[in-house]
C-alpha atoms as a PDB file:
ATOM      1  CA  UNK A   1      -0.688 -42.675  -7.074  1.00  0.00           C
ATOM      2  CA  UNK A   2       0.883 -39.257  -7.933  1.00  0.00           C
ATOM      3  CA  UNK A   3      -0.643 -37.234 -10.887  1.00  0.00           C
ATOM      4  CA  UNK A   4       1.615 -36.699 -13.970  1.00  0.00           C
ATOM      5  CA  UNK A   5       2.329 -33.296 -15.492  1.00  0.00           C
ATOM      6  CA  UNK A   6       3.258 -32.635 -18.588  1.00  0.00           C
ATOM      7  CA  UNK A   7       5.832 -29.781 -19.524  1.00  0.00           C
ATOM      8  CA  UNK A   8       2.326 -27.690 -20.496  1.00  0.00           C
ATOM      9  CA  UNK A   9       0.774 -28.436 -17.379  1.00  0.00           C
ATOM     10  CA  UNK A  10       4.081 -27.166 -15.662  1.00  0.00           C
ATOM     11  CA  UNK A  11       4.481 -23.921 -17.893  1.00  0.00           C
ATOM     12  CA  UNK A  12       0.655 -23.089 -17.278  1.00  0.00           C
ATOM     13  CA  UNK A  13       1.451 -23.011 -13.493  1.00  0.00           C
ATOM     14  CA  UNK A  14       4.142 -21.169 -14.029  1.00  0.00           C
ATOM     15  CA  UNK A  15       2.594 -18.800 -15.735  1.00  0.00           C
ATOM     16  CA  UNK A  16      -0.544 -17.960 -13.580  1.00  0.00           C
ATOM     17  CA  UNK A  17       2.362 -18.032 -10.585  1.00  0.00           C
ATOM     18  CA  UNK A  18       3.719 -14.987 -12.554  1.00  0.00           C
ATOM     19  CA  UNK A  19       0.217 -13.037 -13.368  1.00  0.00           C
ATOM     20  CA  UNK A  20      -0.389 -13.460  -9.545  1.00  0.00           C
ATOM     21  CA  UNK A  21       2.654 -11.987  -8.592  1.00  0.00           C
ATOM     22  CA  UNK A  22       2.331  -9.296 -10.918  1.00  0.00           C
ATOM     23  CA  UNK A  23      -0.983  -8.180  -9.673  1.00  0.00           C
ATOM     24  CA  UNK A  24       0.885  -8.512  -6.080  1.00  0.00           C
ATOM     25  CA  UNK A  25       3.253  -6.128  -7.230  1.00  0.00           C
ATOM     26  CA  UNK A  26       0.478  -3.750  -8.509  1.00  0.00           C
ATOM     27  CA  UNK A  27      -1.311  -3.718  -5.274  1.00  0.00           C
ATOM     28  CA  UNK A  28       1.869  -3.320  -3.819  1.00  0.00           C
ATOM     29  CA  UNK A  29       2.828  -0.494  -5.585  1.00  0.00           C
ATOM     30  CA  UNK A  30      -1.076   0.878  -5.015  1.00  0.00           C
ATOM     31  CA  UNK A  31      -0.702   0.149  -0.478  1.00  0.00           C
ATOM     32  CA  UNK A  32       3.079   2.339  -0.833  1.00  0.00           C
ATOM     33  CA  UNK A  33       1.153   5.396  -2.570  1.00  0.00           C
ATOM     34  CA  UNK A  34      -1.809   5.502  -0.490  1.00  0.00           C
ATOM     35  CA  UNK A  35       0.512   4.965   2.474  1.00  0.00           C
ATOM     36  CA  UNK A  36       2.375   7.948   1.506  1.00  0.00           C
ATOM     37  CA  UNK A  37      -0.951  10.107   0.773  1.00  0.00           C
ATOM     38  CA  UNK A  38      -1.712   8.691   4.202  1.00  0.00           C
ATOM     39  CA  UNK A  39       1.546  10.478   6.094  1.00  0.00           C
ATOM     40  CA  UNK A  40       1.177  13.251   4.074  1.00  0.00           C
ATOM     41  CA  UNK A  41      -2.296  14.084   5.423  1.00  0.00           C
ATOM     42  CA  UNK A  42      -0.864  13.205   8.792  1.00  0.00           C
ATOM     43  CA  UNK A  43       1.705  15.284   8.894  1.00  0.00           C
ATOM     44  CA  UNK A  44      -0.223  18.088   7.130  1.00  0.00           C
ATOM     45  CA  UNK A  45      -3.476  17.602   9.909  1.00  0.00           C
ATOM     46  CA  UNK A  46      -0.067  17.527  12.828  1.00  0.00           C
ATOM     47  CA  UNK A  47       0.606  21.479  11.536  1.00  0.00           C
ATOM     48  CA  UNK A  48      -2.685  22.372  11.822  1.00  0.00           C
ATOM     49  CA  UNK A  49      -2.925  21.272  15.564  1.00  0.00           C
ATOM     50  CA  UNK A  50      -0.308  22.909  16.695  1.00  0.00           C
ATOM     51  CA  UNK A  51      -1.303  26.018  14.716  1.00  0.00           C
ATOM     52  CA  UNK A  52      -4.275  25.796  16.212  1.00  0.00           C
ATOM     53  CA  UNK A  53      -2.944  25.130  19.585  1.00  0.00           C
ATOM     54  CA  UNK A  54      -0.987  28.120  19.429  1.00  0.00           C
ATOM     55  CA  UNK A  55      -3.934  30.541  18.241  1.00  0.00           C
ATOM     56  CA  UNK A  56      -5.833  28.983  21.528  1.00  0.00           C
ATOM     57  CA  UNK A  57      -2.795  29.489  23.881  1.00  0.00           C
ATOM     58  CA  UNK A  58      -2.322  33.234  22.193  1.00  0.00           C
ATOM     59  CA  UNK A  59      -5.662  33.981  23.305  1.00  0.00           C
ATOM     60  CA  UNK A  60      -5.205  33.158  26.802  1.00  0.00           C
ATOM     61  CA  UNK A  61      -8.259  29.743  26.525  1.00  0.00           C
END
């Protein structure tokens, strides 16, 4: 036999549906900026290889 839920029951879910997807959203918005502190270093650690590729080649290594 189904369960019954009242209009309370329904609004509760509801409710905790939108908390969770708000804390989704935060660790969301968290993953994007560490993903972007992520290239950064990337790119930045990229410049340094080649710089340093360049100093070895200039010295004839």
């Amino acid at each position: 036999m189904p369960i019954k839920q009242t209009k309370a029951d329904l609004q509760e879910i509801v409710s905790l549906q939108l908390e969770h997807l708000n804390v989704m959203h935060e660790l969301l918005s968290v993953l994007k900026e560490e993903n972007r502190l992520l290239e950064d270093v990337n790119r930045k650690l990229k410049e340094e290889v080649v710089r340093f590729r360049g100093k070895v080649d200039d010295r004839g290594v």
